[in-house]
N, C-alpha and C. Protein backbone atom coordinates (compact mmCIF):
# COMPACT_ATOMS: atom_id res chain seq x y z
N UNK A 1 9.11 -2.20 -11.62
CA UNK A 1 10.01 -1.49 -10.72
C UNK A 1 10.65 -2.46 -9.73
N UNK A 2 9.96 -3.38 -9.07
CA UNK A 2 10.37 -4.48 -8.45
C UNK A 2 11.22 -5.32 -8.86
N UNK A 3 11.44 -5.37 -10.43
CA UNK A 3 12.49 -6.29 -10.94
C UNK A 3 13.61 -5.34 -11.02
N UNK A 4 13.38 -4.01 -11.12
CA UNK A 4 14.93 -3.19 -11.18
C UNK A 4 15.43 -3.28 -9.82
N UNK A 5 14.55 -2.79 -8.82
CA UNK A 5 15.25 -2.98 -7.64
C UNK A 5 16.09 -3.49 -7.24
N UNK A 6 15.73 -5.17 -7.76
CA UNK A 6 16.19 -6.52 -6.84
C UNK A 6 17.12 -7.01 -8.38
N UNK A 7 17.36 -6.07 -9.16
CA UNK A 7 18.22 -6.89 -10.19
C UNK A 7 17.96 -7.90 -10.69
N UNK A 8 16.70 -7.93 -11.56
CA UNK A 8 16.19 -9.07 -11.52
C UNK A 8 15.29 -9.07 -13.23
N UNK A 9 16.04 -9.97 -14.06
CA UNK A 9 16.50 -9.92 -15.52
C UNK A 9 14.48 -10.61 -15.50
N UNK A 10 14.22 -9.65 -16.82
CA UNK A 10 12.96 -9.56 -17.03
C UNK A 10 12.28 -9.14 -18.37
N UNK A 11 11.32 -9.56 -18.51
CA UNK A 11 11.04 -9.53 -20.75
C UNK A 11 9.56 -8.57 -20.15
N UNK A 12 9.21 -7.48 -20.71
CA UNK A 12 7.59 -7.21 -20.66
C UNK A 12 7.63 -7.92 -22.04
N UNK A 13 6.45 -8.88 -22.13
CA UNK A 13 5.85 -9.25 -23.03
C UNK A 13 4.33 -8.67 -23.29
N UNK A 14 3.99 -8.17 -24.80
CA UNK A 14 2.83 -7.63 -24.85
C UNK A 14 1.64 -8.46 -24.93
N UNK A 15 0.14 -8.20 -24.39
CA UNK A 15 -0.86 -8.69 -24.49
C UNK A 15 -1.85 -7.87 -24.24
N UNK A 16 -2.49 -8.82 -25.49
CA UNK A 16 -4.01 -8.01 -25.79
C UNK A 16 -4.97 -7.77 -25.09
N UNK A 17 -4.77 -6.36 -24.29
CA UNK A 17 -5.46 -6.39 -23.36
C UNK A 17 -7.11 -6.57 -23.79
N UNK A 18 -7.92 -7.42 -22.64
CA UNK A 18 -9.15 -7.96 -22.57
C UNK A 18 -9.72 -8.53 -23.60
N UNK A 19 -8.45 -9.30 -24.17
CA UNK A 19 -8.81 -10.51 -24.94
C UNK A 19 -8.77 -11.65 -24.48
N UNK A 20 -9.21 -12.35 -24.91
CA UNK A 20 -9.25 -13.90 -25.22
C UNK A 20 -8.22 -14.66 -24.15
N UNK A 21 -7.04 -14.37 -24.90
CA UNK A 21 -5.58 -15.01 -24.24
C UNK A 21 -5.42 -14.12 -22.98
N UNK A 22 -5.54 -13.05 -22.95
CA UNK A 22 -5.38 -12.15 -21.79
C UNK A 22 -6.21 -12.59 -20.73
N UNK A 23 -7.44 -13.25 -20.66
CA UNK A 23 -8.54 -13.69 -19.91
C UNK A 23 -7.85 -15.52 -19.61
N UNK A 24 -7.13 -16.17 -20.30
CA UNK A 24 -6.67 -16.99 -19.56
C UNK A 24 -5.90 -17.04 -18.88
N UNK A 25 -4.99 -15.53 -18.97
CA UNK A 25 -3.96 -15.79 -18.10
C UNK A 25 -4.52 -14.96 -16.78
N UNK A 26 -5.37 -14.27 -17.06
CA UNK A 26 -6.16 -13.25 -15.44
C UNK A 26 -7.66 -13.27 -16.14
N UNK A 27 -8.27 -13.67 -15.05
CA UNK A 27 -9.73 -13.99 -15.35
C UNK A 27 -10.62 -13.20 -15.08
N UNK A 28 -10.04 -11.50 -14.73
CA UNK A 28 -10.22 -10.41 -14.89
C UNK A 28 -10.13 -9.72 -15.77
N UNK A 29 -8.76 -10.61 -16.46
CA UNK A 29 -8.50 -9.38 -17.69
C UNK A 29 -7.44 -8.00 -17.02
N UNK A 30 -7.13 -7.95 -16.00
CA UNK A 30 -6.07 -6.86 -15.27
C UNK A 30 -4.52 -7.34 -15.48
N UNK A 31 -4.07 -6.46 -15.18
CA UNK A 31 -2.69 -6.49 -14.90
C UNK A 31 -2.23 -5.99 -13.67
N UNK A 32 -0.52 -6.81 -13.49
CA UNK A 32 0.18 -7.43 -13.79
C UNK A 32 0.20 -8.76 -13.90
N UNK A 33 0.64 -9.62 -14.76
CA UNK A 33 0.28 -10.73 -14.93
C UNK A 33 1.90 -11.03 -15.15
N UNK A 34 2.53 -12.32 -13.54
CA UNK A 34 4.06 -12.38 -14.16
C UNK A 34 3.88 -14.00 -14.35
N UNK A 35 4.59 -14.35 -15.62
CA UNK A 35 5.13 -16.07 -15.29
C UNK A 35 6.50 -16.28 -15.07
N UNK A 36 6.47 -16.88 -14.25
CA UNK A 36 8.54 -17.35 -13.59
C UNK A 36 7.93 -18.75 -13.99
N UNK A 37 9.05 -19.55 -14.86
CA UNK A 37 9.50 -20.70 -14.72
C UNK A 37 7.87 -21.90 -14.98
N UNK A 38 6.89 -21.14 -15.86
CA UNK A 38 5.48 -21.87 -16.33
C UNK A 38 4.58 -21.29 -15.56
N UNK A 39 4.83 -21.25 -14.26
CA UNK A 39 4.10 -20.84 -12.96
C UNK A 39 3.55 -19.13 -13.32
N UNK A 40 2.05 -18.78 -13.49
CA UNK A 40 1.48 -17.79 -13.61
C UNK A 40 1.28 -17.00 -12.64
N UNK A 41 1.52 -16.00 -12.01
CA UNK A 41 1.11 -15.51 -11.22
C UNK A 41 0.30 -13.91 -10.99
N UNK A 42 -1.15 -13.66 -10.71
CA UNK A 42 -1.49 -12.34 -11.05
C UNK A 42 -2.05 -11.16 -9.99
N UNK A 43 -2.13 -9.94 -9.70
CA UNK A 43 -2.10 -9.34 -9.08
C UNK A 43 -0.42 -8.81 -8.00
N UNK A 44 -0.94 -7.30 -8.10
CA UNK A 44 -0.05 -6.96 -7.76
C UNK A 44 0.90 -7.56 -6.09
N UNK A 45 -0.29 -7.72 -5.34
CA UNK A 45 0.58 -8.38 -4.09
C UNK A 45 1.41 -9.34 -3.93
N UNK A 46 0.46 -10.00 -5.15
CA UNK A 46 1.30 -11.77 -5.37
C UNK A 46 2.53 -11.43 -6.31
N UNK A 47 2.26 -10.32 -7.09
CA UNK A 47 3.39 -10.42 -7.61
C UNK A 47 4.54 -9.92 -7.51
N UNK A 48 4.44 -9.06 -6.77
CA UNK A 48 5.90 -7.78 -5.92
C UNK A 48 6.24 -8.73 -4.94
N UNK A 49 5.24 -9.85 -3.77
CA UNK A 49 5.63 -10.72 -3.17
C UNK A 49 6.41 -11.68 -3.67
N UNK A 50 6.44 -12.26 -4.13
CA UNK A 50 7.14 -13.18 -5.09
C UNK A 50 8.35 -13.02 -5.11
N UNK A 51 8.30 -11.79 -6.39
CA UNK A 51 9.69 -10.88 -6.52
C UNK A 51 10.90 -10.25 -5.66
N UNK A 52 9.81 -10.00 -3.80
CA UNK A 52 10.35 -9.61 -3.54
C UNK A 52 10.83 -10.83 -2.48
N UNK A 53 10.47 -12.31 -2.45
CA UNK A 53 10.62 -12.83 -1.60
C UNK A 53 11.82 -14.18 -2.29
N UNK A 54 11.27 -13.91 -3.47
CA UNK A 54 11.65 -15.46 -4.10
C UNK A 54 13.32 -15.12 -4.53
N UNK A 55 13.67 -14.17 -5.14
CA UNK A 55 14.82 -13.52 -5.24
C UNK A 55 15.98 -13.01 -4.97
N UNK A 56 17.10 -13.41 -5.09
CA UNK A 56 18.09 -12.08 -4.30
C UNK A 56 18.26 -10.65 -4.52
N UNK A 57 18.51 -10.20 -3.74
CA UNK A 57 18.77 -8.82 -3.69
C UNK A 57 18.15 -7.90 -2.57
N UNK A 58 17.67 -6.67 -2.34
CA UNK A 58 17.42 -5.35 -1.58
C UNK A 58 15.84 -6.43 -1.04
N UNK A 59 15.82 -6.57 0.06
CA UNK A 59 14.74 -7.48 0.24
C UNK A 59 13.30 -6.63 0.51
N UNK A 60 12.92 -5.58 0.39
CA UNK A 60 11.86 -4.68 0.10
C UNK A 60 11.15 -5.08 1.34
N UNK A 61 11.07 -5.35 2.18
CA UNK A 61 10.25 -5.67 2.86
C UNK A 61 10.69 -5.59 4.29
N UNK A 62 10.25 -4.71 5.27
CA UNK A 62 10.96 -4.44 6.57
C UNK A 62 10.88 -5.56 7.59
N UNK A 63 12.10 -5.87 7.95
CA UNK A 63 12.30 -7.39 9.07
C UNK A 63 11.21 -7.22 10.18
N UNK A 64 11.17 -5.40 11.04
CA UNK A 64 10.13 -5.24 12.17
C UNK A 64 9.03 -5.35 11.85
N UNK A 65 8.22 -5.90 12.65
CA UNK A 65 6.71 -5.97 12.21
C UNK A 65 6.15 -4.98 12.28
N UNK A 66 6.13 -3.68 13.14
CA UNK A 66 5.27 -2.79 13.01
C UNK A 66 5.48 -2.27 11.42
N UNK A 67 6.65 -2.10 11.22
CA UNK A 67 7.47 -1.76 10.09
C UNK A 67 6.37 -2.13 8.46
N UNK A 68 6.42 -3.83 9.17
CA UNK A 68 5.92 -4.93 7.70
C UNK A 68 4.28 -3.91 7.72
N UNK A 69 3.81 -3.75 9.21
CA UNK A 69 2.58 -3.42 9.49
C UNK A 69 1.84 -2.27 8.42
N UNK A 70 3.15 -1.31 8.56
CA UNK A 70 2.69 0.18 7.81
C UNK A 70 3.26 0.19 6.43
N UNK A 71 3.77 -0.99 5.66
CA UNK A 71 4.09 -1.03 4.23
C UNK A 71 2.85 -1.59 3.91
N UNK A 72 2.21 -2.99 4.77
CA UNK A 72 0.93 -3.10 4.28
C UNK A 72 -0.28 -2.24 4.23
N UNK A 73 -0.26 -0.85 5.52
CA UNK A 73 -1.32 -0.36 5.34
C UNK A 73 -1.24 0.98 4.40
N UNK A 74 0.00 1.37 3.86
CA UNK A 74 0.28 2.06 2.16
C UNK A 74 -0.24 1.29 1.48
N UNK A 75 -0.30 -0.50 1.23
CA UNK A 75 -0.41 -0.83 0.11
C UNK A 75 -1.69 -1.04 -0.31
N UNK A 76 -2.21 -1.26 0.85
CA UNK A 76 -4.01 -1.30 1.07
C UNK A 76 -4.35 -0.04 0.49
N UNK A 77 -4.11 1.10 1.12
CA UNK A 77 -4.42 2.64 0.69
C UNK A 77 -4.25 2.74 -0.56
N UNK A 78 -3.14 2.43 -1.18
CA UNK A 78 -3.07 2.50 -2.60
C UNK A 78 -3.97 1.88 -3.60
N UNK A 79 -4.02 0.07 -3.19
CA UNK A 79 -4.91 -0.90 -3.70
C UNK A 79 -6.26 -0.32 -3.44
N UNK A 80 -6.99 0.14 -2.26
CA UNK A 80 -8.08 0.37 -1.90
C UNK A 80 -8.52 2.08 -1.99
N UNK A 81 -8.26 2.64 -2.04
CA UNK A 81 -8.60 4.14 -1.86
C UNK A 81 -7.74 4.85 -2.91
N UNK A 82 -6.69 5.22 -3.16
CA UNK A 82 -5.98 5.50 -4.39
C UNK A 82 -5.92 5.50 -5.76
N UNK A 83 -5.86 3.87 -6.13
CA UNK A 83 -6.50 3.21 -6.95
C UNK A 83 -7.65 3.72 -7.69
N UNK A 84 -8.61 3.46 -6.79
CA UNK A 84 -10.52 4.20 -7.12
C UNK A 84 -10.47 5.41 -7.38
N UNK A 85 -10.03 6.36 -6.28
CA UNK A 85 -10.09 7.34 -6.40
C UNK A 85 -9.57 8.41 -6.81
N UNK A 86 -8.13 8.18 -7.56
CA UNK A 86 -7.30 8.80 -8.57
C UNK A 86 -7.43 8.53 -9.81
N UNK A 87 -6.53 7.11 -9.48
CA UNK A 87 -6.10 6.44 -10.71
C UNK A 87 -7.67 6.34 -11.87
N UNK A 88 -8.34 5.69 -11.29
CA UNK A 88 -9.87 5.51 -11.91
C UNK A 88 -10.27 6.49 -12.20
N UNK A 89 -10.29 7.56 -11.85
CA UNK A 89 -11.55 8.69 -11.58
C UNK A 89 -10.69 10.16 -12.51
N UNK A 90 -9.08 9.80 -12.71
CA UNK A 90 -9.14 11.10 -13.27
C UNK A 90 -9.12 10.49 -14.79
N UNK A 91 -9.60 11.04 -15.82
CA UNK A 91 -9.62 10.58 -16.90
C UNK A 91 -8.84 10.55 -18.35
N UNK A 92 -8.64 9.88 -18.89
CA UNK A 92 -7.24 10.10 -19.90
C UNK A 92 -8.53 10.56 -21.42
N UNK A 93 -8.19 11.39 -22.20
CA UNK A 93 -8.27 11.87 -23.48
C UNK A 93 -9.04 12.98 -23.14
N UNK A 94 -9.54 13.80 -21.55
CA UNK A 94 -10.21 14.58 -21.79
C UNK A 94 -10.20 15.42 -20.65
N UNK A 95 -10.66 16.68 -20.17
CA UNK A 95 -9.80 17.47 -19.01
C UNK A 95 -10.77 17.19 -17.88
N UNK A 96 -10.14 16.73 -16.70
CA UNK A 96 -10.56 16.48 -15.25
C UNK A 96 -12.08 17.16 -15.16
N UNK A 97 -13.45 16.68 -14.74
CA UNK A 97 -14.37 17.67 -14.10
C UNK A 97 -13.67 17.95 -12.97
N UNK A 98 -14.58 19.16 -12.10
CA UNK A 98 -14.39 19.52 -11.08
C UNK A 98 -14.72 18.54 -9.95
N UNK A 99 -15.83 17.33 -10.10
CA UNK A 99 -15.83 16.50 -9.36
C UNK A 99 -14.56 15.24 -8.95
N UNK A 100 -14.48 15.10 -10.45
CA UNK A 100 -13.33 13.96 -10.63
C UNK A 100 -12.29 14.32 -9.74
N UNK A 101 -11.97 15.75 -9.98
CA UNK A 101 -10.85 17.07 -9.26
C UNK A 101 -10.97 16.58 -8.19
N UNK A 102 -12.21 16.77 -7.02
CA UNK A 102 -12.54 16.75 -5.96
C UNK A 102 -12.00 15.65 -4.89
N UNK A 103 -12.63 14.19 -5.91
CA UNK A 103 -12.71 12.84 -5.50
C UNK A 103 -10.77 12.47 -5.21
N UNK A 104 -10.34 12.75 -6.16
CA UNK A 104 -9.09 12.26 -6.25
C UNK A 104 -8.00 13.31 -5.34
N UNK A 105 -8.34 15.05 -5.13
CA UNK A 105 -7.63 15.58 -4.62
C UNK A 105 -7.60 14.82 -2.73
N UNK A 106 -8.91 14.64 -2.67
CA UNK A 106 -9.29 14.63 -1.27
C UNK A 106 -8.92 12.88 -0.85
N UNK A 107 -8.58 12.19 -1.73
CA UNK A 107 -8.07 10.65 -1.63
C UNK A 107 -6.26 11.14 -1.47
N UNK A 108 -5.93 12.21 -2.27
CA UNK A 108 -4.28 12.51 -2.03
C UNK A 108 -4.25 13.32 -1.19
N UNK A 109 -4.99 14.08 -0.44
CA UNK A 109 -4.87 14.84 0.67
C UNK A 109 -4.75 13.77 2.02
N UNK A 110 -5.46 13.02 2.20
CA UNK A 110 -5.68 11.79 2.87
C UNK A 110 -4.15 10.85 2.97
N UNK A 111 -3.91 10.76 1.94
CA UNK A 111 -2.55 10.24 1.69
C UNK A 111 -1.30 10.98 2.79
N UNK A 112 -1.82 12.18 2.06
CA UNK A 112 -0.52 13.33 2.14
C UNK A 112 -0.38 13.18 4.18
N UNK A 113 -1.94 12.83 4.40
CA UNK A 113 -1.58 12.87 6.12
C UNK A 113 -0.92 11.65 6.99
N UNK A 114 -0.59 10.81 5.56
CA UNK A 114 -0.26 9.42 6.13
C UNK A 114 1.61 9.76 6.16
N UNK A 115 2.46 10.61 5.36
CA UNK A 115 3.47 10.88 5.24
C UNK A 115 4.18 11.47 6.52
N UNK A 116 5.26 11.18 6.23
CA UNK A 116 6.42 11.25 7.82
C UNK A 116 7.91 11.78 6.75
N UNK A 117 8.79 12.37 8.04
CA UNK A 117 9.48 13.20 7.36
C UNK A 117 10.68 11.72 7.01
N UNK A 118 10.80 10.66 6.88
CA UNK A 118 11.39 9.85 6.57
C UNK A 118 11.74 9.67 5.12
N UNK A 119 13.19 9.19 4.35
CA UNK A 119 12.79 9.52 2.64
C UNK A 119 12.20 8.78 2.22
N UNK A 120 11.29 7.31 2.99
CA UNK A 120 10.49 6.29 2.31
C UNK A 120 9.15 6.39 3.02
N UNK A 121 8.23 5.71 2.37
CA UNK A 121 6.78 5.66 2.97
C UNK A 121 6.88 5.03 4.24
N UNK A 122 7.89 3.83 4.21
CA UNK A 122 8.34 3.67 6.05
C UNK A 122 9.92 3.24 6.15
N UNK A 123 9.85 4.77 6.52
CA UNK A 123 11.77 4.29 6.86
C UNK A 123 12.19 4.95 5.91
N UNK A 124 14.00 4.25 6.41
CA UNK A 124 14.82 4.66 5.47
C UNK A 124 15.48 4.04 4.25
N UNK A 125 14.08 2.67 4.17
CA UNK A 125 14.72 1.99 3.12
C UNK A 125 13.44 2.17 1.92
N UNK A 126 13.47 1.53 0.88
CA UNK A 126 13.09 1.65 0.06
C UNK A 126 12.12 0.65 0.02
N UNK A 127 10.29 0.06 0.03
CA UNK A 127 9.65 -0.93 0.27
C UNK A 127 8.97 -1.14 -0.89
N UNK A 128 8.09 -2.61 -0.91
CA UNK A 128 7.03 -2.32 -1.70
C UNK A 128 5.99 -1.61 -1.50
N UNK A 129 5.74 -0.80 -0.99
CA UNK A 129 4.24 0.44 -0.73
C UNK A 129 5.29 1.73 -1.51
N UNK A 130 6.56 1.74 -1.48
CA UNK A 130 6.98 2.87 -2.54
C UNK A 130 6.56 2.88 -3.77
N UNK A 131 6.96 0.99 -4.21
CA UNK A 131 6.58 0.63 -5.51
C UNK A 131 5.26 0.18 -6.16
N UNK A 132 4.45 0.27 -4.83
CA UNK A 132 3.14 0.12 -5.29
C UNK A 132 2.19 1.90 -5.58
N UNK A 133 2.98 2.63 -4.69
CA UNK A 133 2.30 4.12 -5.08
C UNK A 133 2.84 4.64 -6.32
N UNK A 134 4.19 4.92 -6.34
CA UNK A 134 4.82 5.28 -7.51
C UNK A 134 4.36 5.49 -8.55
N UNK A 135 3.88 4.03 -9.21
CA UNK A 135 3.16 4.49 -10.68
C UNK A 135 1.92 4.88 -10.66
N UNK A 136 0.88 4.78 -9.58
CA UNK A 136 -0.27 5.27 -9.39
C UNK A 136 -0.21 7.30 -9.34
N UNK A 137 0.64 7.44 -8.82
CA UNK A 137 1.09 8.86 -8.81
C UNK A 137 1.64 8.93 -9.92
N UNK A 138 2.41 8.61 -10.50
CA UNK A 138 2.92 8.82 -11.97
C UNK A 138 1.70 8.88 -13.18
N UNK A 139 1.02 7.94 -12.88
CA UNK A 139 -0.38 8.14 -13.57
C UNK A 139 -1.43 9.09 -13.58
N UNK A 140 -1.34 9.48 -12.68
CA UNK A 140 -2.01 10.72 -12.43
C UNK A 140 -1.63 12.02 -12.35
N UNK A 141 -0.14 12.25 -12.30
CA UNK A 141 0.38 13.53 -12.46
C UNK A 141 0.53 13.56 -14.40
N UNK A 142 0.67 12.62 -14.90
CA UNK A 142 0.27 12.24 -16.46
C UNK A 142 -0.70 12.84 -16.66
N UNK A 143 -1.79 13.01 -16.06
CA UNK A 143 -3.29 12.81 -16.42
C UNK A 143 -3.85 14.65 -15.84
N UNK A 144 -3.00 14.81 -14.92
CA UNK A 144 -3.79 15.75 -14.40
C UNK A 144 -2.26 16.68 -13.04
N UNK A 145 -1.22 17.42 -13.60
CA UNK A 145 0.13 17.95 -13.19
C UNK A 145 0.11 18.40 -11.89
N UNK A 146 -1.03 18.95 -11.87
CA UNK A 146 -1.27 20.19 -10.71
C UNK A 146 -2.19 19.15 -9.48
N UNK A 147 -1.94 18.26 -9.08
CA UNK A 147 -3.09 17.37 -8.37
C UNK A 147 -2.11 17.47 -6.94
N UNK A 148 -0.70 17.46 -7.14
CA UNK A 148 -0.35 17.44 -5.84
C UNK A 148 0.53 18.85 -5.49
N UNK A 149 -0.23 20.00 -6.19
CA UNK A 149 0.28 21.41 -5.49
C UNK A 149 -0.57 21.45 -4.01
N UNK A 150 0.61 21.88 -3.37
CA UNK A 150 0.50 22.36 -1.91
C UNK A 150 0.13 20.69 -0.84
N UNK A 151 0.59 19.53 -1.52
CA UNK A 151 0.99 18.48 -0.90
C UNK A 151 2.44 18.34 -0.74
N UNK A 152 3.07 19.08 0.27
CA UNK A 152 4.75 18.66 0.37
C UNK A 152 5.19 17.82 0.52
N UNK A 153 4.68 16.50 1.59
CA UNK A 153 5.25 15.31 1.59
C UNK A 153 4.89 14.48 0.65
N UNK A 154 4.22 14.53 -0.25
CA UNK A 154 3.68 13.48 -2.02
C UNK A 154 4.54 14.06 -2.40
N UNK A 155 4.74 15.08 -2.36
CA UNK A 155 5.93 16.10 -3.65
C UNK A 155 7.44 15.51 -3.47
N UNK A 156 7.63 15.97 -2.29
CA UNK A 156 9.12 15.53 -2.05
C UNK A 156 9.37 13.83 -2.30
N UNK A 157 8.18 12.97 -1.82
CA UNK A 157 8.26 11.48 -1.99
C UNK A 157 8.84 11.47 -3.67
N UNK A 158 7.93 11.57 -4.38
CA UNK A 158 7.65 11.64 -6.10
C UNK A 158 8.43 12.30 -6.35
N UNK A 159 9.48 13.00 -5.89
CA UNK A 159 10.67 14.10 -7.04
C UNK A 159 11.99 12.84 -6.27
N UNK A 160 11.86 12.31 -5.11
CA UNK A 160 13.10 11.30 -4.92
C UNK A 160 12.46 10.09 -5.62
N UNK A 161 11.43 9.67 -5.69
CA UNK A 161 11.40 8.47 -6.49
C UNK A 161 11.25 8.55 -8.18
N UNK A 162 11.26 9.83 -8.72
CA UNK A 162 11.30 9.92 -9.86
C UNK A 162 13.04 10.10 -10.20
N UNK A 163 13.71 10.15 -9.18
CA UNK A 163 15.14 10.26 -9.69
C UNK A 163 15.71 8.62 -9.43
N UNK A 164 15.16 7.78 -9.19
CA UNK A 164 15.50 6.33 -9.31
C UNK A 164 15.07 5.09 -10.56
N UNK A 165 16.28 4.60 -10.46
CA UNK A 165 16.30 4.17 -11.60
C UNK A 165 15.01 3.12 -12.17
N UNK A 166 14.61 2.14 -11.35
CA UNK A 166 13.46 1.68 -11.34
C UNK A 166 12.01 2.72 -11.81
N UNK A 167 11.77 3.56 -11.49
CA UNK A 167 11.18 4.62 -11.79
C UNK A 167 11.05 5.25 -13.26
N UNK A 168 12.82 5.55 -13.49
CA UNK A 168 12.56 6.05 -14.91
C UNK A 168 12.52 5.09 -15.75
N UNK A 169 12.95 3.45 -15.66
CA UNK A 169 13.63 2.71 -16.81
C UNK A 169 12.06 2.15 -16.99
N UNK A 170 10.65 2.05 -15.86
CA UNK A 170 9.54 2.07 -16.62
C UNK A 170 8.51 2.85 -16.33
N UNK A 171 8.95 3.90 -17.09
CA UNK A 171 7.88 5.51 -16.95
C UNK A 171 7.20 4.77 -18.73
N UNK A 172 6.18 5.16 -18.74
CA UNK A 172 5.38 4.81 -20.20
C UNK A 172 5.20 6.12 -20.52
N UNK A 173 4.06 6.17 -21.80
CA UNK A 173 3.74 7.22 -21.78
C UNK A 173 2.13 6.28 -22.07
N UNK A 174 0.80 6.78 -21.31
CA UNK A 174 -0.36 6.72 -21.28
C UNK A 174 -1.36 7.18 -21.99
N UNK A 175 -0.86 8.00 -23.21
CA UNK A 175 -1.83 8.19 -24.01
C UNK A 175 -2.33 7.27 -25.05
């Protein structure tokens, strides 16, 4: 999503995940894994940073510091609490327990109190904490539709960022 943003010409190349070659290039075995120019670079901070620093275009990243302050503490929430407790916890090939339900509603309820009537997570521009929630919510409304009924500000966020182009040009499908 970070490369649509910033206009910024890009190959997904496939790899086997938690193989061999996949383990030299992340020694985790996770993704995203980008190389610019030989130079490897992995995880998501390093790599939306990069993208969003090394590049021209929409500079994703707010000049005020309180500003920079509350894109980092979305991205933490997402990386740290979101992450675990959605993305992880609701499960793909088989229907949500009621716990799983629980864990992940009450991690997006949490969320939902971090939202402001602004059309971005801060402000009126478009950051990386948009593009770091985005597909985490996309993943989970995949997985499980009904997770953010009677959350209005997730709802309204996710129906304007599902109408952008970055958004749709890499929606997957997760099964």
């Amino acid at each position: 999503m970070t490369c649509v943003e910033k206009d910024i010409p890009y190959e997904l190349v496939p790899v086997d995940r938690g193989s061999d070659a996949h383990g030299a290039l992340h020694p985790f075995r996770r993704m995203p894994i980008l190389e610019v120019d030989g130079t490897i670079i992995v995880e998501s901070l390093a790599v939306t940073g990069h993208l969003a620093e090394a590049f021209p275009g929409p500079a994703l990243q707010p000049e005020d510091h309180a500003a920079r302050a509350r894109m980092r503490t979305w991205m933490s929430v997402c990386a740290d609490y979101l992450f675990a407790d959605v993305v992880r916890t609701v499960p793909r090939g088989r229907a949500i327990t009621a716990e799983e339900r629980a864990t992940a509603r009450t991690a997006l309820e949490r969320a939902e109190a971090l939202i402001d009537a602004d059309p971005f997570l801060v402000g009126d521009a478009l950051t990386l904490a948009d593009l770091y929630l985005a597909p985490q919510i996309a993943n989970c409304l995949e997985k499980a539709p009904d997770l953010l009924d009677g959350l209005a500000g997730l709802t309204a966020w996710v129906q304007s960022m599902a109408s952008r182009d970055s958004y749709q040009l890499t929606a997957y499908d997760v099964s």
